[in-house]
C-alpha atoms as a PDB file:
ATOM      1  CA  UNK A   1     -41.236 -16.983   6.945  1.00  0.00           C
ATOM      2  CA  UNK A   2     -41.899 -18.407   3.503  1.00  0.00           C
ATOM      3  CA  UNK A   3     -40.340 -19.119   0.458  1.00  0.00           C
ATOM      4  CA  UNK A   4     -39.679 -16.299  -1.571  1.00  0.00           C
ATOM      5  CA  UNK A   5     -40.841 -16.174  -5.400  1.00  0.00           C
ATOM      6  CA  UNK A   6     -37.623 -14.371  -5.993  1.00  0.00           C
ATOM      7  CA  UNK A   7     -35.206 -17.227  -5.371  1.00  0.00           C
ATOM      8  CA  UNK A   8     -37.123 -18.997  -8.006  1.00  0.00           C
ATOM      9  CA  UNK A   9     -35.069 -17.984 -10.676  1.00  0.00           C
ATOM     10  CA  UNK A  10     -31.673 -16.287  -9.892  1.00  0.00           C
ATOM     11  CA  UNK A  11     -30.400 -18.638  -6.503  1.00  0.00           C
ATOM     12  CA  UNK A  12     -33.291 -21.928  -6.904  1.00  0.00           C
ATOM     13  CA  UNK A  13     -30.978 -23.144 -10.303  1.00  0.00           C
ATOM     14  CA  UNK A  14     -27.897 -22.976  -8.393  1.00  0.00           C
ATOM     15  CA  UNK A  15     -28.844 -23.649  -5.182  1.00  0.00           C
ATOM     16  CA  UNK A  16     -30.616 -26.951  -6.151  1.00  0.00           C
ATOM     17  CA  UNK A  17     -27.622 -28.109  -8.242  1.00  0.00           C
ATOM     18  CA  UNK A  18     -25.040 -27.852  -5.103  1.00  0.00           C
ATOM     19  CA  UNK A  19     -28.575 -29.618  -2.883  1.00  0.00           C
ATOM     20  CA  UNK A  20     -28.584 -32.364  -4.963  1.00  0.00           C
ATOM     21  CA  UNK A  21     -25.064 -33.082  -4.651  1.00  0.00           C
ATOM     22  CA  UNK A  22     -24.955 -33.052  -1.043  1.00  0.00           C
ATOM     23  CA  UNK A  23     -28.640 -33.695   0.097  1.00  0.00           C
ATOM     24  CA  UNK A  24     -27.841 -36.937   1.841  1.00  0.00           C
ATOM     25  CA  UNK A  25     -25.173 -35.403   3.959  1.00  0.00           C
ATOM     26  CA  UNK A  26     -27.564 -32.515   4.893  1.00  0.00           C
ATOM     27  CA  UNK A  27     -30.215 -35.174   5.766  1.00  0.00           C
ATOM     28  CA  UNK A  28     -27.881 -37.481   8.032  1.00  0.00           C
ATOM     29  CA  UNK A  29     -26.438 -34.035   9.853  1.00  0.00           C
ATOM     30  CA  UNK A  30     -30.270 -32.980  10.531  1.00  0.00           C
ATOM     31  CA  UNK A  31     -30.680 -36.290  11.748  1.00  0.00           C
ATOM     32  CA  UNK A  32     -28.036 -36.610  14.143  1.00  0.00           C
ATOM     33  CA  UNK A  33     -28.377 -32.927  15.293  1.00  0.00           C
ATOM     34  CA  UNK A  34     -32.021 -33.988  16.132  1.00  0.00           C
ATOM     35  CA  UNK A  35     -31.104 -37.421  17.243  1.00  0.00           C
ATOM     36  CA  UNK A  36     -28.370 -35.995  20.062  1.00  0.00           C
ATOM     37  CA  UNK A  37     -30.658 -33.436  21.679  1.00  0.00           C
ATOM     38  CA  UNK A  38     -28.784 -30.758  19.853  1.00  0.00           C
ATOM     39  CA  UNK A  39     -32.400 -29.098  18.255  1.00  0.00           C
ATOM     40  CA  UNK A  40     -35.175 -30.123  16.613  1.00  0.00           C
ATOM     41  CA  UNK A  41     -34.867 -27.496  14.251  1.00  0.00           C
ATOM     42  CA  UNK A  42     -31.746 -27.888  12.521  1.00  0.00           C
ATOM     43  CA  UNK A  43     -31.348 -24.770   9.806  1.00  0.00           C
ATOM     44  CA  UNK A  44     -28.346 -25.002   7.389  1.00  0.00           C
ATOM     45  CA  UNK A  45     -27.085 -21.646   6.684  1.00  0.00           C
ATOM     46  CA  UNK A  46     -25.545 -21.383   2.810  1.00  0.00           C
ATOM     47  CA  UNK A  47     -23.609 -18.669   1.190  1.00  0.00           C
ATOM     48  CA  UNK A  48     -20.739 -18.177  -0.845  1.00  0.00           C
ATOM     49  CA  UNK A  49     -18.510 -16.575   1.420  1.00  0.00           C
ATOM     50  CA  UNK A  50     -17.309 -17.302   4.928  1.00  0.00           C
ATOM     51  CA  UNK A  51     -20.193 -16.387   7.540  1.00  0.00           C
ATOM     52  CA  UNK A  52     -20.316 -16.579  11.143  1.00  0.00           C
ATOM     53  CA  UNK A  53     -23.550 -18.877  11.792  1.00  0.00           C
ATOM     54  CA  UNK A  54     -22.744 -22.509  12.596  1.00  0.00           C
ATOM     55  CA  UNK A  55     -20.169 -24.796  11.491  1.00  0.00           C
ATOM     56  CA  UNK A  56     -18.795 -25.486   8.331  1.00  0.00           C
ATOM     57  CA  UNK A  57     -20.124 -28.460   7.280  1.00  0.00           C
ATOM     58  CA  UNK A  58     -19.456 -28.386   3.527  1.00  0.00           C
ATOM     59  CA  UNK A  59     -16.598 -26.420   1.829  1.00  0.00           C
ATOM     60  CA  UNK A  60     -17.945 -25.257  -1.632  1.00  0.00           C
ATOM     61  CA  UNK A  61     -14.010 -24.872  -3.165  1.00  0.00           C
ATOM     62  CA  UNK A  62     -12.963 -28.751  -1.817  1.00  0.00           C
ATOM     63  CA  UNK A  63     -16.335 -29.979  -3.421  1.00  0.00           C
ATOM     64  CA  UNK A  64     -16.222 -27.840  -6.255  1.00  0.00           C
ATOM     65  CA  UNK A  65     -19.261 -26.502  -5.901  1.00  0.00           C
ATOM     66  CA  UNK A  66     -21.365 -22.600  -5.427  1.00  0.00           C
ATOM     67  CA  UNK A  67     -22.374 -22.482  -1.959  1.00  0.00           C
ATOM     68  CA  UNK A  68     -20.953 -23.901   1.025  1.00  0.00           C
ATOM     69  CA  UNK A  69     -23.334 -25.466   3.519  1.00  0.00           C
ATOM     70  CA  UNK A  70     -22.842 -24.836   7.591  1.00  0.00           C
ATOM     71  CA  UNK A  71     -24.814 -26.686  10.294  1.00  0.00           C
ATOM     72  CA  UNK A  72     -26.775 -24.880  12.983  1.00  0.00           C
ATOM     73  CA  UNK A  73     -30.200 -24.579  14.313  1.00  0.00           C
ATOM     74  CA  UNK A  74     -33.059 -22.462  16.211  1.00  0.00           C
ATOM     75  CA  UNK A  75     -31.223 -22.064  19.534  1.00  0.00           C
ATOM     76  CA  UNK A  76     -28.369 -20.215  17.618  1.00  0.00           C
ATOM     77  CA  UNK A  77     -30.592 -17.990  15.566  1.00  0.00           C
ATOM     78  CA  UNK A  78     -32.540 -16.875  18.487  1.00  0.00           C
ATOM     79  CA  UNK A  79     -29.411 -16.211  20.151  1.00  0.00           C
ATOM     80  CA  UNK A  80     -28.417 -14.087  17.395  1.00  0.00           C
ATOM     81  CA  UNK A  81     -31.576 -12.324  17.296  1.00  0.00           C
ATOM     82  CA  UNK A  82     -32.081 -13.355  13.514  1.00  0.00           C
ATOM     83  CA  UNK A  83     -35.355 -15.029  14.751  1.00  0.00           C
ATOM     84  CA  UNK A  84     -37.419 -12.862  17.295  1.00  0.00           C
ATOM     85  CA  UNK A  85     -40.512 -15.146  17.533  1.00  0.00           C
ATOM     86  CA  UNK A  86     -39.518 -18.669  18.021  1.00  0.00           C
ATOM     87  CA  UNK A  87     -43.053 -20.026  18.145  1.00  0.00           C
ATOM     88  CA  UNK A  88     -43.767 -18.856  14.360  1.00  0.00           C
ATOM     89  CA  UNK A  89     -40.712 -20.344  12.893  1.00  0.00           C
ATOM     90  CA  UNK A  90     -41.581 -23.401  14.557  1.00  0.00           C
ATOM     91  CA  UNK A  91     -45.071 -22.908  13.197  1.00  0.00           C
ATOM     92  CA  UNK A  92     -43.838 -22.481   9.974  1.00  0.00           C
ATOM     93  CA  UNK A  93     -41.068 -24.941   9.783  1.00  0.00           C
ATOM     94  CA  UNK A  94     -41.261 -27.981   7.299  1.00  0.00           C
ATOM     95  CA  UNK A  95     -41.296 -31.829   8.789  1.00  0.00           C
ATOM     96  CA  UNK A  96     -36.982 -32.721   8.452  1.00  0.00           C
ATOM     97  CA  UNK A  97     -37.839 -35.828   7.130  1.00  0.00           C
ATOM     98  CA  UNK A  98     -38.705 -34.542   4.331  1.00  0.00           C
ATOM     99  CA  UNK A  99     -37.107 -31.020   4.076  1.00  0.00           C
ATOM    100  CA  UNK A 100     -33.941 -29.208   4.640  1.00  0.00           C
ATOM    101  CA  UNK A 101     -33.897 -26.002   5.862  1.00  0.00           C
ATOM    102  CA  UNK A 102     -31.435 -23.269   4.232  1.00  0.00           C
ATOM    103  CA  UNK A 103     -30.863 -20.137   5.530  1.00  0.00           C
ATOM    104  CA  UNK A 104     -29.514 -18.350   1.951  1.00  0.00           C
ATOM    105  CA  UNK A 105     -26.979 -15.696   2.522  1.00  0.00           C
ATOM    106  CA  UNK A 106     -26.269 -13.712  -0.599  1.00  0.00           C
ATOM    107  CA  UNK A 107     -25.789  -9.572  -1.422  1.00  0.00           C
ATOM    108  CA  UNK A 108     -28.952  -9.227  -2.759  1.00  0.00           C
ATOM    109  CA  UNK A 109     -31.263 -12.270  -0.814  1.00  0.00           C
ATOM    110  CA  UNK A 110     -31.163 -13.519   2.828  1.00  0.00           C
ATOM    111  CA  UNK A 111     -34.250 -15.930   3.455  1.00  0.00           C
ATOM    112  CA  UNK A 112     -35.004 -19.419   4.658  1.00  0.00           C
ATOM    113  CA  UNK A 113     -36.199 -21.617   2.397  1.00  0.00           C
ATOM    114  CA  UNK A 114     -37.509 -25.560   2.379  1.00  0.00           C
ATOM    115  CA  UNK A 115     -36.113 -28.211   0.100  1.00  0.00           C
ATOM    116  CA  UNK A 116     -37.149 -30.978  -0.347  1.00  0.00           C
ATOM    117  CA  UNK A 117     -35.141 -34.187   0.251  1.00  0.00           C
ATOM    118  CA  UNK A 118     -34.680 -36.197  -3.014  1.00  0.00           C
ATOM    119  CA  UNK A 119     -36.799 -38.874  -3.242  1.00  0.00           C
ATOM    120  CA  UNK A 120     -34.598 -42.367  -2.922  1.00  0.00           C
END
């Protein structure tokens, strides 16, 4: 699990103009999924059609935006057998302090990737 060089230029642009938008809402809902015993991996499936991981959390027509942002986390994924080793991702996954974990869903590109929180 890494980021992939190839989101740098066709999904990074529009991804990170819908993140910084609604980065502070993604950081309070990884905080409160953490802070309720929910996961301590909270992943935030985005894509710009309806998907069935997680829970809408941000509609992308209402906010007029590309992607629309659902909350889940490890539990689910493992469930769903989109992660097989559990130990790696939490190896690999980024402190959520300071980064959000996507899980992009497009045609062409379905990776996680870690963004980095604004700095206040």
């Amino acid at each position: 699990m890494h980021n992939d060089p190839e989101l740098n230029g066709k999904y990074l642009g529009t991804i990170s103009r819908d993140f910084v938008k609604v980065s502070d809402t993604l950081k309070e809902a990884s905080y409160q999924i953490r802070k309720r015993g929910f996961s301590a991996y909270p992943i935030f499936p985005v894509c710009k059609e309806e998907q069935p991981i997680g829970q809408l959390l941000l509609d992308r027509k209402i906010l007029n935006m590309e992607w629309n942002y659902y909350a889940s986390y490890l539990d689910e994924f493992s469930q769903r057998e989109l992660i097989k080793e559990d130990e790696e991702f939490k190896a690999a996954y980024k402190d959520p302090d300071e980064f959000c974990c996507l899980f992009v869903v497009d045609k062409e590109f379905t990776n996680f990737v870690f963004i980095p929180y604004p700095e206040d």
